[in-house]
N, C-alpha and C. Protein backbone atom coordinates (compact mmCIF):
# COMPACT_ATOMS: atom_id res chain seq x y z
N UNK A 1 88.02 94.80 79.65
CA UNK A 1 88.19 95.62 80.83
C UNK A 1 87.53 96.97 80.55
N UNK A 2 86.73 97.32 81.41
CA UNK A 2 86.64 98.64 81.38
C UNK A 2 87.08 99.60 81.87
N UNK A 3 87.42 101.00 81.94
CA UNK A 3 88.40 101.53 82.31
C UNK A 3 87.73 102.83 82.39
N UNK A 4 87.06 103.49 83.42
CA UNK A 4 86.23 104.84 83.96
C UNK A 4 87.77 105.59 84.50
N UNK A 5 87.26 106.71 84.02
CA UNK A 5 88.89 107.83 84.17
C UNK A 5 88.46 108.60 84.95
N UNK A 6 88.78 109.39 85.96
CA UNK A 6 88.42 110.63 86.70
C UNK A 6 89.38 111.89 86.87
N UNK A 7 88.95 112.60 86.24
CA UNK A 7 89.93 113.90 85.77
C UNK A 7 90.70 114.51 86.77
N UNK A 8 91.68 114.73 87.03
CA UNK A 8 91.91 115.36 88.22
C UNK A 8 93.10 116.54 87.37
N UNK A 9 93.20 117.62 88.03
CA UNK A 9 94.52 118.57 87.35
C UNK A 9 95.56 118.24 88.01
N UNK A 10 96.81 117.61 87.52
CA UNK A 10 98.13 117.49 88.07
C UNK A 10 99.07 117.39 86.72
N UNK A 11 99.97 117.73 86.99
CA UNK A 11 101.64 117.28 86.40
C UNK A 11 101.65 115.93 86.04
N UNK A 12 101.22 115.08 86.63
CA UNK A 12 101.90 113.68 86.63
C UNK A 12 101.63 113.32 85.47
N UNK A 13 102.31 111.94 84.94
CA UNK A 13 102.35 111.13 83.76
C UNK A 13 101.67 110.19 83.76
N UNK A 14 100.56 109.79 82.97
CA UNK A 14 100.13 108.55 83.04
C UNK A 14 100.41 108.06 81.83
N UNK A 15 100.53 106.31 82.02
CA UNK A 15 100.24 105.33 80.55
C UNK A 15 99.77 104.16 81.64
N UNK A 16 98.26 103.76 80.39
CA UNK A 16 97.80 102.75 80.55
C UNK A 16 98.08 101.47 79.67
N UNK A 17 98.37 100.12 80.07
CA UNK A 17 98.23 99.14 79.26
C UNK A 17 97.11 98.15 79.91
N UNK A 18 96.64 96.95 78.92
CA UNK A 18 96.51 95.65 79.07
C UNK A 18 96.29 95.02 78.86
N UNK A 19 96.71 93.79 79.92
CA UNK A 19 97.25 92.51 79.68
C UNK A 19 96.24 91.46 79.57
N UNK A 20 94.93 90.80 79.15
CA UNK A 20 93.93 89.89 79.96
C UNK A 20 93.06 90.80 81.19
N UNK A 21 93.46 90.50 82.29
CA UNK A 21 92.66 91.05 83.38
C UNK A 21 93.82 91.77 84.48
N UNK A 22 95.25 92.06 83.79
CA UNK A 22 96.12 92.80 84.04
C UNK A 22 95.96 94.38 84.08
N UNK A 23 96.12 95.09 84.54
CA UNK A 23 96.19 96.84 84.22
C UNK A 23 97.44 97.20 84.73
N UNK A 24 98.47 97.98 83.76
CA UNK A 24 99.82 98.25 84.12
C UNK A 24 99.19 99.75 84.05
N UNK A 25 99.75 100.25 84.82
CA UNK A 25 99.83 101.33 85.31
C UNK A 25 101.10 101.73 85.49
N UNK A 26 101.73 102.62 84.45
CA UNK A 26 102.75 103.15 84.60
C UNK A 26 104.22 102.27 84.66
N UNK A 27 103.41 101.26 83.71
CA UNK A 27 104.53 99.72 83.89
C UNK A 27 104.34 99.13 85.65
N UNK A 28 103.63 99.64 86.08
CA UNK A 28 103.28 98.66 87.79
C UNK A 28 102.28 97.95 87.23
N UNK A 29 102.07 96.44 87.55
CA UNK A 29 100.94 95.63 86.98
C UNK A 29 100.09 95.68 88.24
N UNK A 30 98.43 95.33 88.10
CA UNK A 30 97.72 94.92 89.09
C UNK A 30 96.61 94.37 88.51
N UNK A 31 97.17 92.66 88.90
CA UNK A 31 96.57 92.02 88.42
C UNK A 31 95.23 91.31 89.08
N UNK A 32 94.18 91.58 88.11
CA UNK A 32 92.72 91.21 88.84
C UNK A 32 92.25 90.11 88.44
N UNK A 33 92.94 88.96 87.98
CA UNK A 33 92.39 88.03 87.74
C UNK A 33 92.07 86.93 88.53
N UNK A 34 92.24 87.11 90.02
CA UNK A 34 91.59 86.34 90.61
C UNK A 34 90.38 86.46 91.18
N UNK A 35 90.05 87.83 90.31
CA UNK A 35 88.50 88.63 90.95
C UNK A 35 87.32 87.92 90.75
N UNK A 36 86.56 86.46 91.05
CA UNK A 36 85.14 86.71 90.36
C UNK A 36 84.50 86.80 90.15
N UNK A 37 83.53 86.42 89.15
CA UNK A 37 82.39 87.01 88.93
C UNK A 37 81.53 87.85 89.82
N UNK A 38 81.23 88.96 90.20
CA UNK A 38 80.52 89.79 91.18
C UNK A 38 80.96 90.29 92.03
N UNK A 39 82.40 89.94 92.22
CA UNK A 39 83.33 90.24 93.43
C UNK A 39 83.66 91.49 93.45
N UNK A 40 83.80 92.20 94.36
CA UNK A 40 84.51 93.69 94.94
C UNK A 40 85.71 93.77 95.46
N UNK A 41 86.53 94.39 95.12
CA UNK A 41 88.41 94.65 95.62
C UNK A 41 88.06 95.82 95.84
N UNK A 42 88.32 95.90 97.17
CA UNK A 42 88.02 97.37 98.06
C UNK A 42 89.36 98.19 97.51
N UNK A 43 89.34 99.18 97.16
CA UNK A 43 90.25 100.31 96.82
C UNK A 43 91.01 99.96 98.14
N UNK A 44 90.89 100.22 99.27
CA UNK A 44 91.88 100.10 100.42
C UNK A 44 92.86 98.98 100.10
N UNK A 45 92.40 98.10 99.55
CA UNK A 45 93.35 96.53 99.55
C UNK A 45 94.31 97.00 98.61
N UNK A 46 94.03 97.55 97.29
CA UNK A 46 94.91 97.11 96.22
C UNK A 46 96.21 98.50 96.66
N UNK A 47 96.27 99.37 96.98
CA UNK A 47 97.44 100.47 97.48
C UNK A 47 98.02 100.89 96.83
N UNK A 48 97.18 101.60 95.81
CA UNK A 48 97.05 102.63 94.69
C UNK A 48 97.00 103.92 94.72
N UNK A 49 97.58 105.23 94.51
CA UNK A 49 96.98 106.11 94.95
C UNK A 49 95.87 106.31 93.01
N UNK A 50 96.82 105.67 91.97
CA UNK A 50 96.12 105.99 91.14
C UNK A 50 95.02 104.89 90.65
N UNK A 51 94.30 104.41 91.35
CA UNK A 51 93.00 103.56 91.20
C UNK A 51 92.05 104.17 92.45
N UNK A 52 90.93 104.48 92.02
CA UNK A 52 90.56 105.62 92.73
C UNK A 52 88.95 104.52 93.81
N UNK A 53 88.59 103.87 93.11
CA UNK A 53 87.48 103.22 93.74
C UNK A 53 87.63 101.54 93.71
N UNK A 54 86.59 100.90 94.43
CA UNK A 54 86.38 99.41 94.90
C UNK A 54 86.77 98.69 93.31
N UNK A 55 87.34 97.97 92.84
CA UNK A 55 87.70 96.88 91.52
C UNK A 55 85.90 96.02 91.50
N UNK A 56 85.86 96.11 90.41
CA UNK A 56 84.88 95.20 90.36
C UNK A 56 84.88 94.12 88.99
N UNK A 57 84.09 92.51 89.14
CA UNK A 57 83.81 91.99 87.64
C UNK A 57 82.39 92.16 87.47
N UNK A 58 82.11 92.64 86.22
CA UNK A 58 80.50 92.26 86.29
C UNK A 58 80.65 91.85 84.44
N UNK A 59 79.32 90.93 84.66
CA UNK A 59 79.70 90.37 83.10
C UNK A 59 81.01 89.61 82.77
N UNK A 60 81.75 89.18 83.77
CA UNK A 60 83.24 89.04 83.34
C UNK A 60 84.10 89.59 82.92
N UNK A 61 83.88 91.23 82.79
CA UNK A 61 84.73 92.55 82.68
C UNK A 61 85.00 93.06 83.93
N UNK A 62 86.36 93.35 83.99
CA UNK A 62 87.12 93.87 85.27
C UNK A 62 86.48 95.38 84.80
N UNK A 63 86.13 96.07 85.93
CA UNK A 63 85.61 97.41 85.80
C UNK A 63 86.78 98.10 87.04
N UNK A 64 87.25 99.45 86.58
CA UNK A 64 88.10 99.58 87.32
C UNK A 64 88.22 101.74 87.16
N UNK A 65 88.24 102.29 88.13
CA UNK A 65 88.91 103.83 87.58
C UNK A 65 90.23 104.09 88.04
N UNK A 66 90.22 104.66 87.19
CA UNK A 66 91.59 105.03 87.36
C UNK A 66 91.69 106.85 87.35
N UNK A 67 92.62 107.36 88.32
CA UNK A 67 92.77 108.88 87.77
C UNK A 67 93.49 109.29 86.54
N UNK A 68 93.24 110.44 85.90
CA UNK A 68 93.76 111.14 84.94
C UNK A 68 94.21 112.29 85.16
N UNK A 69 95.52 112.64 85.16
CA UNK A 69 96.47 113.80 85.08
C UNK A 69 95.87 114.20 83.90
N UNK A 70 95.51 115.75 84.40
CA UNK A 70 95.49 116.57 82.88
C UNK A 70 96.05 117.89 83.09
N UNK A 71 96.56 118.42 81.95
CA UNK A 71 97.10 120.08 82.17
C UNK A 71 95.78 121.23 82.20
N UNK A 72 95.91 122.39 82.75
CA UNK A 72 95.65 123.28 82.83
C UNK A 72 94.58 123.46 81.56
N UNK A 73 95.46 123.13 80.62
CA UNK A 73 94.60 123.56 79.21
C UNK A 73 94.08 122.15 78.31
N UNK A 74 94.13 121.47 79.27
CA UNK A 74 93.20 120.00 78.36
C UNK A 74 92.09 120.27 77.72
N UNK A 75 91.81 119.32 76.80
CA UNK A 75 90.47 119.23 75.82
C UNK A 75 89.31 118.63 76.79
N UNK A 76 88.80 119.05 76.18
CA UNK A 76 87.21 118.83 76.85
C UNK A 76 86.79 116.84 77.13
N UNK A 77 87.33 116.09 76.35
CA UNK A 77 87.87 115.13 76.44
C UNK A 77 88.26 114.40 77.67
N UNK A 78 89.73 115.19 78.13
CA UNK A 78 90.07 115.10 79.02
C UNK A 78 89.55 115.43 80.01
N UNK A 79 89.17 116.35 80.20
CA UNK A 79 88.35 116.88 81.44
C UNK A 79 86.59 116.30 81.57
N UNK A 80 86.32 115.86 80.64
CA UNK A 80 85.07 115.03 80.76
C UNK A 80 85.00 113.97 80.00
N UNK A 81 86.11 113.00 80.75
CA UNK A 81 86.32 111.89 79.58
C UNK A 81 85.43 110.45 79.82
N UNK A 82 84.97 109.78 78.86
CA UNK A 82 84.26 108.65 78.37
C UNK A 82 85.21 107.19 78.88
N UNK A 83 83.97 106.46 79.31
CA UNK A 83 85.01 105.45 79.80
C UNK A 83 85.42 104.44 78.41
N UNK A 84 86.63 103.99 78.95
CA UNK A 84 87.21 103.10 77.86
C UNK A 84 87.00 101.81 77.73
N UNK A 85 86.46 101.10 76.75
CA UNK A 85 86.15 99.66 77.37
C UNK A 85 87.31 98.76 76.26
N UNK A 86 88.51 98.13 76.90
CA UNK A 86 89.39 97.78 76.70
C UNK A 86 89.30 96.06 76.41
N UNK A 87 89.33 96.26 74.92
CA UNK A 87 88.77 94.84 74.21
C UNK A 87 90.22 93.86 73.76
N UNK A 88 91.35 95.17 73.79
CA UNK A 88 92.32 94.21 73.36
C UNK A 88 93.58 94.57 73.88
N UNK A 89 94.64 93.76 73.91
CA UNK A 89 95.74 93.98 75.22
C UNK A 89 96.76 94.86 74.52
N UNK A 90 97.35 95.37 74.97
CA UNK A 90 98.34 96.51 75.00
C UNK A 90 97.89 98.25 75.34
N UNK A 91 98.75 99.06 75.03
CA UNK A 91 98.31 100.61 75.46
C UNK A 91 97.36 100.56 75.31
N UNK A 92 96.65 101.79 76.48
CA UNK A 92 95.62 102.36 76.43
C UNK A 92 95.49 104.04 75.69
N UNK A 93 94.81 103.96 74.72
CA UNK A 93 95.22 105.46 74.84
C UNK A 93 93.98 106.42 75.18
N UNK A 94 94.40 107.80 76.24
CA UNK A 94 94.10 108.60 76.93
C UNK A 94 93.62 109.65 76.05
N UNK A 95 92.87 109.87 76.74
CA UNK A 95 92.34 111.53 75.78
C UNK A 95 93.29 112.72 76.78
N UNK A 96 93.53 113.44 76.21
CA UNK A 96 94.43 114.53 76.24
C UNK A 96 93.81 116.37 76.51
């Protein structure tokens, strides 16, 4: 899975996990495995506020963004963060 972050400044908490072609979000699952190959999941469908654009597979990787809560005083990291390409299941971890 790949996993493109888009920085936004808020309070909120995030944790990422996953599962196969699962993405828990905050322990909410949304599962894309019936996506395939080349297929598009319009952001409108899935009713997310924290998945920010259309789901896609390409290559057989779920490509997906997600937003990122960061504080005031985040690392550069955070505020210009690298996408994650998620090779094995459980947490994700976030740059800070």
């Amino acid at each position: 899975m790949l996993i493109n972050l888009s920085p936004v400044r808020s309070g909120e908490q995030l944790t990422l996990a996953v599962s196969g072609d699962t993405l828990l979000i905050n322990d909410v699952p949304f599962d894309f495995s019936p996506l395939p190959e080349g297929a598009i999941l319009p952001v409108a469908a899935i009713g997310s506020t924290w998945i920010t654009e259309d789901v896609k597979r390409v290559d057989g990787a779920i490509q997906v963004t997600v937003r990122l809560p960061h504080a005031e005083d985040a690392s550069e990291s955070a505020r210009f963060p690298q996408p994650i390409a998620a090779t094995q299941d459980g947490l994700v971890e976030l740059p800070k």
